[in-house]
C-alpha atoms as a PDB file:
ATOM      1  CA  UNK A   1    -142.237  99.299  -9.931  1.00  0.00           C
ATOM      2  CA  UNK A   2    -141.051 102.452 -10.906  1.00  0.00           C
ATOM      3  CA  UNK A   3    -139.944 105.379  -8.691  1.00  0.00           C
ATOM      4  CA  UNK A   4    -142.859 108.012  -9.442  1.00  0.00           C
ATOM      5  CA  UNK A   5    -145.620 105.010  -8.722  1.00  0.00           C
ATOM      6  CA  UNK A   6    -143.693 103.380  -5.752  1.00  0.00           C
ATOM      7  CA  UNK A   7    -146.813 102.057  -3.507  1.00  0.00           C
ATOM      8  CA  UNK A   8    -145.058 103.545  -0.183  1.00  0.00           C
ATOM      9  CA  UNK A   9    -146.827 106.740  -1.236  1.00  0.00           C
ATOM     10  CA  UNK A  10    -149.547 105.557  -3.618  1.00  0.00           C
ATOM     11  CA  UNK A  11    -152.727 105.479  -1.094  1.00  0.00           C
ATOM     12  CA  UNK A  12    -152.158 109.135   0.824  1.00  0.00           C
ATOM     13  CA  UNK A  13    -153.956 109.544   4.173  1.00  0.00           C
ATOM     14  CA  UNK A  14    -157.090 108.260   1.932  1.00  0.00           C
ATOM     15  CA  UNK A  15    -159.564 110.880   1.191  1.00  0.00           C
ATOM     16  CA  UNK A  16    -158.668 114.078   3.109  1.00  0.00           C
ATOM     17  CA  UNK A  17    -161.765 114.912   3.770  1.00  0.00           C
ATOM     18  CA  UNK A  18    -162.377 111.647   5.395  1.00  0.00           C
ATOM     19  CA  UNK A  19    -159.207 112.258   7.498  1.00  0.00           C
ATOM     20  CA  UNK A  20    -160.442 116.248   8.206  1.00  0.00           C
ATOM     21  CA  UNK A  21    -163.993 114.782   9.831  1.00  0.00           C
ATOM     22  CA  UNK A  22    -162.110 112.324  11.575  1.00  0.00           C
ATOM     23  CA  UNK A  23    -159.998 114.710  13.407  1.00  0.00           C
ATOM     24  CA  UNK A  24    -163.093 116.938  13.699  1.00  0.00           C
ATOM     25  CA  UNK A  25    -164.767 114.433  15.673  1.00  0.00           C
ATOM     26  CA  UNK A  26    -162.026 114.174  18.319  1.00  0.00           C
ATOM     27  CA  UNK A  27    -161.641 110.224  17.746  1.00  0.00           C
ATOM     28  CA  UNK A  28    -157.786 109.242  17.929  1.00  0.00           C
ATOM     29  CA  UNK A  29    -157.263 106.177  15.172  1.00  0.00           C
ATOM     30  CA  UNK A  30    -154.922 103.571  16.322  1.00  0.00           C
ATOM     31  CA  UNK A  31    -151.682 103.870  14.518  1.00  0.00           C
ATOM     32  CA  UNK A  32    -148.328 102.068  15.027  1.00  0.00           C
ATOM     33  CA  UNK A  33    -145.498 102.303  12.048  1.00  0.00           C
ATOM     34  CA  UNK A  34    -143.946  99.277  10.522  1.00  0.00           C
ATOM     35  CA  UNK A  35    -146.172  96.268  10.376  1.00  0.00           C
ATOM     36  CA  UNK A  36    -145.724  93.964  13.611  1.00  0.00           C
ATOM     37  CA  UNK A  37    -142.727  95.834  14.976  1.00  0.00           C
ATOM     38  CA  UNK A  38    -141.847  96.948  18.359  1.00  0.00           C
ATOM     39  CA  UNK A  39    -143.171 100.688  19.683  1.00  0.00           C
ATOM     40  CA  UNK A  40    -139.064 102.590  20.219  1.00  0.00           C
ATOM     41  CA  UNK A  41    -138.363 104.169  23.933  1.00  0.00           C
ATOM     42  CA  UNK A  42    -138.572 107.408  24.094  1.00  0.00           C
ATOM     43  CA  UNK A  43    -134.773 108.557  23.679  1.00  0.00           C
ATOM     44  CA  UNK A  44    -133.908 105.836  21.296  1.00  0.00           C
ATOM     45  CA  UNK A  45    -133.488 106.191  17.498  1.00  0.00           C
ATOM     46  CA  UNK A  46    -133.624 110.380  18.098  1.00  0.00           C
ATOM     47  CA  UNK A  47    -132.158 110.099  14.325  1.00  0.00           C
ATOM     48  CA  UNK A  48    -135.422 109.115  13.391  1.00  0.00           C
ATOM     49  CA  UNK A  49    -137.475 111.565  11.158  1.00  0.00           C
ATOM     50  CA  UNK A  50    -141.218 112.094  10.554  1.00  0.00           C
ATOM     51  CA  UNK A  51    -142.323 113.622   7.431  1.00  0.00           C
ATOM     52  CA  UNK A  52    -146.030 115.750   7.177  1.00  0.00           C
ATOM     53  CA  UNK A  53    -146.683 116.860   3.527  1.00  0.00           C
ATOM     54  CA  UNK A  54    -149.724 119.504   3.225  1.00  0.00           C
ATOM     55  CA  UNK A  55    -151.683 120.286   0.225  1.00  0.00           C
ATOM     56  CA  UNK A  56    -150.578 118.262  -2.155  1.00  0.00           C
ATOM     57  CA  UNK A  57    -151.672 119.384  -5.514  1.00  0.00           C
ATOM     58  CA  UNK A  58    -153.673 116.388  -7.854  1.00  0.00           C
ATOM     59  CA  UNK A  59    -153.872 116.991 -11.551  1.00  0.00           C
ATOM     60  CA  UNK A  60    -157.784 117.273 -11.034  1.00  0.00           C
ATOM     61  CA  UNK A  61    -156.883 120.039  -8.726  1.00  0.00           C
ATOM     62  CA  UNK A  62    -157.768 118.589  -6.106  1.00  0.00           C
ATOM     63  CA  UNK A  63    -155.342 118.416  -2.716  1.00  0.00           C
ATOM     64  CA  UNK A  64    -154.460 115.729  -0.124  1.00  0.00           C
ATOM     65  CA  UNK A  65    -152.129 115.125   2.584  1.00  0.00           C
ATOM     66  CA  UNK A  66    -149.457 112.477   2.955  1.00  0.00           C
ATOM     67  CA  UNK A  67    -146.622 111.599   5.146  1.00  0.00           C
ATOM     68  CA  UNK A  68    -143.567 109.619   4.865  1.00  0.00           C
ATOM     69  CA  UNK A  69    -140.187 108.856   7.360  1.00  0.00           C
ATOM     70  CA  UNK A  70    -136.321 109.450   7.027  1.00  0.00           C
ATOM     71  CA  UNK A  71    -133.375 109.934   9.318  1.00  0.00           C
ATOM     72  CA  UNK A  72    -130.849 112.893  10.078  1.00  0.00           C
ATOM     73  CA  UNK A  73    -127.634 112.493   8.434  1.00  0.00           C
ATOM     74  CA  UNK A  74    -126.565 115.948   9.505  1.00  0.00           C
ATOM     75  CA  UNK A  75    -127.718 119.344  11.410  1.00  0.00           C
ATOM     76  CA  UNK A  76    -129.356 120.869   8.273  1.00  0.00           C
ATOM     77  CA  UNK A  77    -129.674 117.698   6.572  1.00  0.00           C
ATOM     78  CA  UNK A  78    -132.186 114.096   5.945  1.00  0.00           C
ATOM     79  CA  UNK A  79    -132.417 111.267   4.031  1.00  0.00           C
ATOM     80  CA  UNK A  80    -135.599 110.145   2.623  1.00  0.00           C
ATOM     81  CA  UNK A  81    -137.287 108.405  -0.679  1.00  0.00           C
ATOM     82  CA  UNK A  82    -137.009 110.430  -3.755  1.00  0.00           C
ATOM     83  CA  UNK A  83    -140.745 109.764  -4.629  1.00  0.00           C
ATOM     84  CA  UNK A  84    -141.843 111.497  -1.458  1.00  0.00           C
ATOM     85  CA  UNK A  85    -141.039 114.670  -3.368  1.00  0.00           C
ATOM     86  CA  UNK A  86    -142.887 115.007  -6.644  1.00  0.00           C
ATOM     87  CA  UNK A  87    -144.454 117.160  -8.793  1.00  0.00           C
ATOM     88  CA  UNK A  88    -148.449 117.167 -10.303  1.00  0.00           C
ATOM     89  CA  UNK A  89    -147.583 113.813 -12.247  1.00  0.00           C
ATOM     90  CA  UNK A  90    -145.995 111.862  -9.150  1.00  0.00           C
ATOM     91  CA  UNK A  91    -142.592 112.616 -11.166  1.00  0.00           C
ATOM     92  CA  UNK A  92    -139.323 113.213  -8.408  1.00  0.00           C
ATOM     93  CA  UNK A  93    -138.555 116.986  -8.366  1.00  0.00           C
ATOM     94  CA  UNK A  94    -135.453 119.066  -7.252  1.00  0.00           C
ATOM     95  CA  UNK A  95    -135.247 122.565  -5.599  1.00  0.00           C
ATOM     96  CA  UNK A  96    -137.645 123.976  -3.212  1.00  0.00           C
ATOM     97  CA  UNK A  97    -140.156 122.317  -1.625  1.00  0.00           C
ATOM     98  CA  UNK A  98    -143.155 121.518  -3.793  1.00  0.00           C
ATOM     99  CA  UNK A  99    -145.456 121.582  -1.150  1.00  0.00           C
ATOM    100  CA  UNK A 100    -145.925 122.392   2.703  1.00  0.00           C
ATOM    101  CA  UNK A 101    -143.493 119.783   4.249  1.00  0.00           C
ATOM    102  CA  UNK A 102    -142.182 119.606   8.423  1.00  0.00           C
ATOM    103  CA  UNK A 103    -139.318 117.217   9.299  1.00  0.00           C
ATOM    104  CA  UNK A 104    -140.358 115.985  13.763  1.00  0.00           C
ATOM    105  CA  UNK A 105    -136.993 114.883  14.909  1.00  0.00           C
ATOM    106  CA  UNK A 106    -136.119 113.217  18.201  1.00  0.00           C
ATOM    107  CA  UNK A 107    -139.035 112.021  19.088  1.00  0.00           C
ATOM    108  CA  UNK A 108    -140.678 108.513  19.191  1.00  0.00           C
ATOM    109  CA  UNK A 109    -144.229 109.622  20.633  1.00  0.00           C
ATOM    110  CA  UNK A 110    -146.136 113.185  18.746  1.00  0.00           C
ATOM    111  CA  UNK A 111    -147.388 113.069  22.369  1.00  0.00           C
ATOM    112  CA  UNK A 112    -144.561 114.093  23.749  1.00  0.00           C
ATOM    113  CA  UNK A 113    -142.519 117.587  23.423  1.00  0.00           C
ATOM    114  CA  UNK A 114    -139.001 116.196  23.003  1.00  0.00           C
ATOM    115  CA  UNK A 115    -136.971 116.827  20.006  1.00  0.00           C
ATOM    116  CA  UNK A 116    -138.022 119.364  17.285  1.00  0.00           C
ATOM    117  CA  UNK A 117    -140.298 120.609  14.594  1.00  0.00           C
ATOM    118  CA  UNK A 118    -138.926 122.245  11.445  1.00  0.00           C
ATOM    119  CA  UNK A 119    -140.153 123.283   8.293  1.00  0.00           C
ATOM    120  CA  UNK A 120    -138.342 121.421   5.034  1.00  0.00           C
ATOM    121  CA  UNK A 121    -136.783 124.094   2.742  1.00  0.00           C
ATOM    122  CA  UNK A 122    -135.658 122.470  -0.210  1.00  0.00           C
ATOM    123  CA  UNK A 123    -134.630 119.110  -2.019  1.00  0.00           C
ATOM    124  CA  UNK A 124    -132.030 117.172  -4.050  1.00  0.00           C
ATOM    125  CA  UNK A 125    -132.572 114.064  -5.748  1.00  0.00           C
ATOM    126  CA  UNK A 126    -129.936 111.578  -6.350  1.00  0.00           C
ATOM    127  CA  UNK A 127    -129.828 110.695 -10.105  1.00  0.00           C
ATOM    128  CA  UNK A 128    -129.221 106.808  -9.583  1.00  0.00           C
ATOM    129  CA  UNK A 129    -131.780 105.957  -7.230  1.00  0.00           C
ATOM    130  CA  UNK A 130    -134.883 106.451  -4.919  1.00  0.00           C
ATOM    131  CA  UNK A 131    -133.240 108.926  -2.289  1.00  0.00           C
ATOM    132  CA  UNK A 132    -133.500 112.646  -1.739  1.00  0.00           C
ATOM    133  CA  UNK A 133    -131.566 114.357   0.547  1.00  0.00           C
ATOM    134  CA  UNK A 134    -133.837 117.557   2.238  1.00  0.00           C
ATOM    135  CA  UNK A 135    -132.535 120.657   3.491  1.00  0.00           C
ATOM    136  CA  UNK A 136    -134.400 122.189   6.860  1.00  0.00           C
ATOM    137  CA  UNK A 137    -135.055 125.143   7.159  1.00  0.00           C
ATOM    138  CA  UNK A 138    -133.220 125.349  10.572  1.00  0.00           C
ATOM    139  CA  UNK A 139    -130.404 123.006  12.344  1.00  0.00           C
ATOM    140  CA  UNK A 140    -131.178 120.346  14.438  1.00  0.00           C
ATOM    141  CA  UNK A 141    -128.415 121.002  17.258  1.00  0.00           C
ATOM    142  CA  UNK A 142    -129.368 118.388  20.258  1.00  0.00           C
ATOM    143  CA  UNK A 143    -129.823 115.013  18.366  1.00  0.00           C
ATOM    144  CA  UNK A 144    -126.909 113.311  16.982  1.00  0.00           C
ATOM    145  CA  UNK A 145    -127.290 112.369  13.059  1.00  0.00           C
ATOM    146  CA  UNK A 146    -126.955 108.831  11.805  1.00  0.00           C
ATOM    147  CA  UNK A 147    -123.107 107.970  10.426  1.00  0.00           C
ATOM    148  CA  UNK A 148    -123.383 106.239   6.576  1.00  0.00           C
ATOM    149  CA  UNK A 149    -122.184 102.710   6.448  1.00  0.00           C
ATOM    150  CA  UNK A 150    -119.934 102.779   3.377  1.00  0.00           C
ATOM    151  CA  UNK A 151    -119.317  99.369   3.498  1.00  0.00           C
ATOM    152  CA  UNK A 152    -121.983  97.054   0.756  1.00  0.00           C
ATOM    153  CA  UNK A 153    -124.451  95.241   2.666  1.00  0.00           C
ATOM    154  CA  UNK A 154    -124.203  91.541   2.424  1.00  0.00           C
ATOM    155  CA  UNK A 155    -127.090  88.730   2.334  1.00  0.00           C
ATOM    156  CA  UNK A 156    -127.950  87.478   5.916  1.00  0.00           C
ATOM    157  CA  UNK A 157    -127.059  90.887   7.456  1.00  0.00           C
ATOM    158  CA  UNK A 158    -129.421  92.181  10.111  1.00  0.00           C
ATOM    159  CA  UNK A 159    -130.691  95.513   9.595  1.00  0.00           C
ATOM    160  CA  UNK A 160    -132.934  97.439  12.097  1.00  0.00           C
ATOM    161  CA  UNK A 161    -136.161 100.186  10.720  1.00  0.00           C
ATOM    162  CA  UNK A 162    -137.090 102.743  12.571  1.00  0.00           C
ATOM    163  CA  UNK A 163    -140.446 104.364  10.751  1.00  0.00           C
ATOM    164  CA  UNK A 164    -143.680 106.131  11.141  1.00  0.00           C
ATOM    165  CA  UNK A 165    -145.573 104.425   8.920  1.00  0.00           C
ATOM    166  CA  UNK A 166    -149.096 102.783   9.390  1.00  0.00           C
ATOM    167  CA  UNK A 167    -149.063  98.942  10.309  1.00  0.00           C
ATOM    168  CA  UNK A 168    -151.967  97.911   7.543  1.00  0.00           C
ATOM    169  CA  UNK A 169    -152.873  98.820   3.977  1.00  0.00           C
ATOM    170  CA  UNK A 170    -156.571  98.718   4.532  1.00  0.00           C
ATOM    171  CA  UNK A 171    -157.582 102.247   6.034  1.00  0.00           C
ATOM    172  CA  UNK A 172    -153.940 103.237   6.324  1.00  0.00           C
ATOM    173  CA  UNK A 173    -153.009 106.606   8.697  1.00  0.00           C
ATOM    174  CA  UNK A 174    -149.413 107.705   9.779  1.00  0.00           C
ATOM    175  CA  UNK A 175    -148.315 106.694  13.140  1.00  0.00           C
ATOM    176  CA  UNK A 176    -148.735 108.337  16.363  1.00  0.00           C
ATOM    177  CA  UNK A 177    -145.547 106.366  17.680  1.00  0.00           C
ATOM    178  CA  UNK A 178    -141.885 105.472  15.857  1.00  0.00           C
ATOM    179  CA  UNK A 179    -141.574 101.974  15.582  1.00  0.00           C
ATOM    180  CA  UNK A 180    -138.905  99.406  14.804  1.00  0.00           C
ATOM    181  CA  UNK A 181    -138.220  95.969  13.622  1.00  0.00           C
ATOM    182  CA  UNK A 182    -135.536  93.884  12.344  1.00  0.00           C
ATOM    183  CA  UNK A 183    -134.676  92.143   8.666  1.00  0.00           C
ATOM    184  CA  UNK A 184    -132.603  89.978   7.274  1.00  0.00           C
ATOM    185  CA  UNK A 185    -130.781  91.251   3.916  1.00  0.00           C
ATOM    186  CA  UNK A 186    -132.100  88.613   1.001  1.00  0.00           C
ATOM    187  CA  UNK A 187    -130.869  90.471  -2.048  1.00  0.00           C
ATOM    188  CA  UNK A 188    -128.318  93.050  -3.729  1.00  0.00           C
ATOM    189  CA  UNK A 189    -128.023  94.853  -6.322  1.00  0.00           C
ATOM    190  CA  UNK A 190    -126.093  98.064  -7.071  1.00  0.00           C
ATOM    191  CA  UNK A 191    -129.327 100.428  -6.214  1.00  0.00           C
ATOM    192  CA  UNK A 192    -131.398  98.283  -4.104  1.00  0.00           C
ATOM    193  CA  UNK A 193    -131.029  96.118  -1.035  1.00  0.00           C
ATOM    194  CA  UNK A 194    -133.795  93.448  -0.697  1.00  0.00           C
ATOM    195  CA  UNK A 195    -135.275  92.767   2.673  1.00  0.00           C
ATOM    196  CA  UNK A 196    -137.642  90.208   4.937  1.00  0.00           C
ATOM    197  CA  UNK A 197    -138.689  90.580   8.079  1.00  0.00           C
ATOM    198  CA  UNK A 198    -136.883  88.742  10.414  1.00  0.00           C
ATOM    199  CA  UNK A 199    -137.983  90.348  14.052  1.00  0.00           C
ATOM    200  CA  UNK A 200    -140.602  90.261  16.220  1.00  0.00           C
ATOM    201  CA  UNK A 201    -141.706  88.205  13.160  1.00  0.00           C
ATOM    202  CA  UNK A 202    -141.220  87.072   9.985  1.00  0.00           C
ATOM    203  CA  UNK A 203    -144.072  89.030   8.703  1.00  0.00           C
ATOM    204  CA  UNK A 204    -142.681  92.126  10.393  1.00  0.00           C
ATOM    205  CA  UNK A 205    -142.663  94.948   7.502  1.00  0.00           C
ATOM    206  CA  UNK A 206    -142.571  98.004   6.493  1.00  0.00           C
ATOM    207  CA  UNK A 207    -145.714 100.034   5.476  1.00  0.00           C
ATOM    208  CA  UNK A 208    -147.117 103.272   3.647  1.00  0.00           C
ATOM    209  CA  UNK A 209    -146.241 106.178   5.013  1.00  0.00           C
ATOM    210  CA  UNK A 210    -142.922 104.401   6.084  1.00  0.00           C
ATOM    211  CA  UNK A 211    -140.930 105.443   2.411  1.00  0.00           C
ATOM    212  CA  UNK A 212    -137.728 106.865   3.380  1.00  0.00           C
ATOM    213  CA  UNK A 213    -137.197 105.165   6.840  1.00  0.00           C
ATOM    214  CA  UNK A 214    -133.723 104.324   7.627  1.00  0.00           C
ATOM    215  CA  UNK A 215    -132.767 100.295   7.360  1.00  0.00           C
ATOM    216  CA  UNK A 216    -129.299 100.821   9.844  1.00  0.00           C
ATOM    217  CA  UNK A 217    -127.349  98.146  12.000  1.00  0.00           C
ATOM    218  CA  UNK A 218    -124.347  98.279  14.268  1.00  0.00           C
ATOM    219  CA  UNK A 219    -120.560  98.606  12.909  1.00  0.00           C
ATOM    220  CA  UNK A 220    -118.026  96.477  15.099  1.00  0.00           C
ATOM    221  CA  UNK A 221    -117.208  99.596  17.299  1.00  0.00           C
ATOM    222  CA  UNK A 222    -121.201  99.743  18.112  1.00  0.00           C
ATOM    223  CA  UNK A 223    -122.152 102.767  16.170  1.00  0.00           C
ATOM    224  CA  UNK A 224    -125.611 102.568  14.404  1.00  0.00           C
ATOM    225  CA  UNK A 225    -124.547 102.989  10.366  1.00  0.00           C
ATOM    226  CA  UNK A 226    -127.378 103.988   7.429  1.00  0.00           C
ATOM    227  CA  UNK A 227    -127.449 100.861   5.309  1.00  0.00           C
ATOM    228  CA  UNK A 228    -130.237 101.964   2.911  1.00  0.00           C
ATOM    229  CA  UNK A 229    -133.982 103.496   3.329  1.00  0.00           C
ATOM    230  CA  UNK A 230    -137.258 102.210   2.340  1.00  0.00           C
ATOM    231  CA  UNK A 231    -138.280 102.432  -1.224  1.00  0.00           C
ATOM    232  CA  UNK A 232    -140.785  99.748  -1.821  1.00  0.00           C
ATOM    233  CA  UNK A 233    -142.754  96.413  -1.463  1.00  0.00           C
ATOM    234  CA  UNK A 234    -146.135  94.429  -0.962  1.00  0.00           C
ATOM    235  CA  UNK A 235    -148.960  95.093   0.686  1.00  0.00           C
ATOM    236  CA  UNK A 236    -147.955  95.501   4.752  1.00  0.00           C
ATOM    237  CA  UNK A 237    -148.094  93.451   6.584  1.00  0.00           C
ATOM    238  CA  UNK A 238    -146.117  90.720   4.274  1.00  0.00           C
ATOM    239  CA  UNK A 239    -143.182  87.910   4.924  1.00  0.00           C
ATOM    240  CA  UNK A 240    -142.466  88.458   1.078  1.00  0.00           C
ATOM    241  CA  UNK A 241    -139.148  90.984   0.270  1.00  0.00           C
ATOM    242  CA  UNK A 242    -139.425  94.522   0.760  1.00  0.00           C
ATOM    243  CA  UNK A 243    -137.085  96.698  -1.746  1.00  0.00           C
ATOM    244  CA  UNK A 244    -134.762  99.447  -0.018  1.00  0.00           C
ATOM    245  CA  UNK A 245    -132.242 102.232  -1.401  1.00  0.00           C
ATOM    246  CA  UNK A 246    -128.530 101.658  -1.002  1.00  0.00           C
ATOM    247  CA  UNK A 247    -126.751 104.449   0.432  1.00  0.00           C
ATOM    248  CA  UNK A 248    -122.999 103.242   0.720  1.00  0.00           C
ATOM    249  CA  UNK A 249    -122.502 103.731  -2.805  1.00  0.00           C
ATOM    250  CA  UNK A 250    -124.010 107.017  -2.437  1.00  0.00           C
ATOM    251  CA  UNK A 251    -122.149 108.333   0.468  1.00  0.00           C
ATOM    252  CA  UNK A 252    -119.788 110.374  -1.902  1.00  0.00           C
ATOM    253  CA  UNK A 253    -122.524 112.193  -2.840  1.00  0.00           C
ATOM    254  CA  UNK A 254    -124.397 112.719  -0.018  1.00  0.00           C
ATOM    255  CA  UNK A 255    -120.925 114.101   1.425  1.00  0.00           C
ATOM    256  CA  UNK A 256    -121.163 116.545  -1.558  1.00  0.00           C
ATOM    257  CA  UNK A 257    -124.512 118.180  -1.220  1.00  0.00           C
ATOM    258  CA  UNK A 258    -124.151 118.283   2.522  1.00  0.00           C
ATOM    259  CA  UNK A 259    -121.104 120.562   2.829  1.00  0.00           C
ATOM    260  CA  UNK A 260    -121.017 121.832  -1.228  1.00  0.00           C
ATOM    261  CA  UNK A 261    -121.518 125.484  -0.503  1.00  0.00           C
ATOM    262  CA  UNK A 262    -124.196 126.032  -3.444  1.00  0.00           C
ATOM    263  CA  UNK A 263    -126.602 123.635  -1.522  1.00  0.00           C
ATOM    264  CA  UNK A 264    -126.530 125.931   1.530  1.00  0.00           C
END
């Protein structure tokens, strides 16, 4: 499946309409990310990034909203899905923002007023693969970013998600809560890592809304390390493989745009 047609951001909030009367009517929709995971502690996974996207422009001219995760890789910095920023024709742009975008970070429960809420300035695409790297427009000081594993995964590794995506395609809404689950690495290749659930269940997944989320486990001194971020897969929730960006091989250039003076 191709990058601009990835189905992590395919089906967007629905209609927005239907999602404006919703809200309208004060009802609160269940919503839990990653397909039979575990809801994260408050506290836990503060790396953890939600993505809101506004007003996205249609090429009938019509507008929708969308959402999709990432993580913190640094104070002005996350790591996301390329496809999550497009232009009119789904294709991966560069540069500012193309539409209305806010990064929530350090928080596992929108309920709560932990963490912070900051507008997303601008974006650069990796040329090799599904990942973006987005500039906010403000540091985040009090939550400590995720480290990049720059060692290559290898098959039967476990690998932890932390998302906020919906836990069903059929009538699918971002989640209200962060949410986690582990998976077992089934395939490499030099973009992708492939993934199945492993646990709370086999069948544990990721979902839409959840492109970009952060696939990380623990190096042998216990730090949490970025392995790769969610690109792709089935419909949620699935025991099938789920297709995820590497980031080890991209860790030079993430270093680059991070502290390269032109991207600041």
């Amino acid at each position: 499946m191709s990058i601009s047609s990835s189905r992590r951001t395919s089906m967007k909030w629905g209609v927005t309409v239907a999602f404006t009367a919703v809200a309208l009517c004060g009802q609160v929709m269940p919503a839990s990310a990653v397909a039979n995971g575990t809801p994260v502690p408050n506290g836990a996974y503060s790396f953890a990034v939600k993505l809101t996207m506004t007003d996205i422009p249609r090429p009938d001219g019509t507008r929708y909203n969308s959402a999709c995760s990432g993580a913190l890789v640094a104070r002005w910095w996350i790591i996301t899905a390329g496809h999550c920023f497009h232009d009119v024709n789904r294709k991966p742009v560069s540069g500012k923002v193309p539409y209305s975008t806010t990064a929530t970070v350090g928080r596992a429960d929108l309920a709560d007023s932990t963490g912070i809420v900051v507008r997303v300035a601008r974006v650069v695409q990796s040329t090799t693969n599904d990942v973006a790297l987005a500039k906010l427009a403000r540091p985040v000081r009090n939550v400590k970013p995720l480290s990049l594993d720059r060692v290559p995964p290898h098959l039967g590794e476990i690998v932890t998600i932390a998302g906020w995506g919906s836990t069903t395609d059929v009538a699918p809404v971002p989640s209200t809560h962060l949410q986690s689950g582990q998976f077992t690495v089934s395939s490499i290749t030099a973009t992708t890592v492939g993934v199945v659930g492993y646990r709370p269940s086999s069948d544990t997944s990721a979902c839409l809304y959840d492109s970009g989320a952060p696939y990380f486990t623990a190096t042998h001194r216990g730090r949490l390390a970025l392995v790769a971020v969610e690109s792709t897969g089935p419909p949620c929730p699935h025991a099938t493989e789920e297709t995820t960006s590497r980031v080890d091989n991209l860790a030079s250039w993430i270093h680059s745009v991070i502290y390269d003076r032109k991207h600041h």
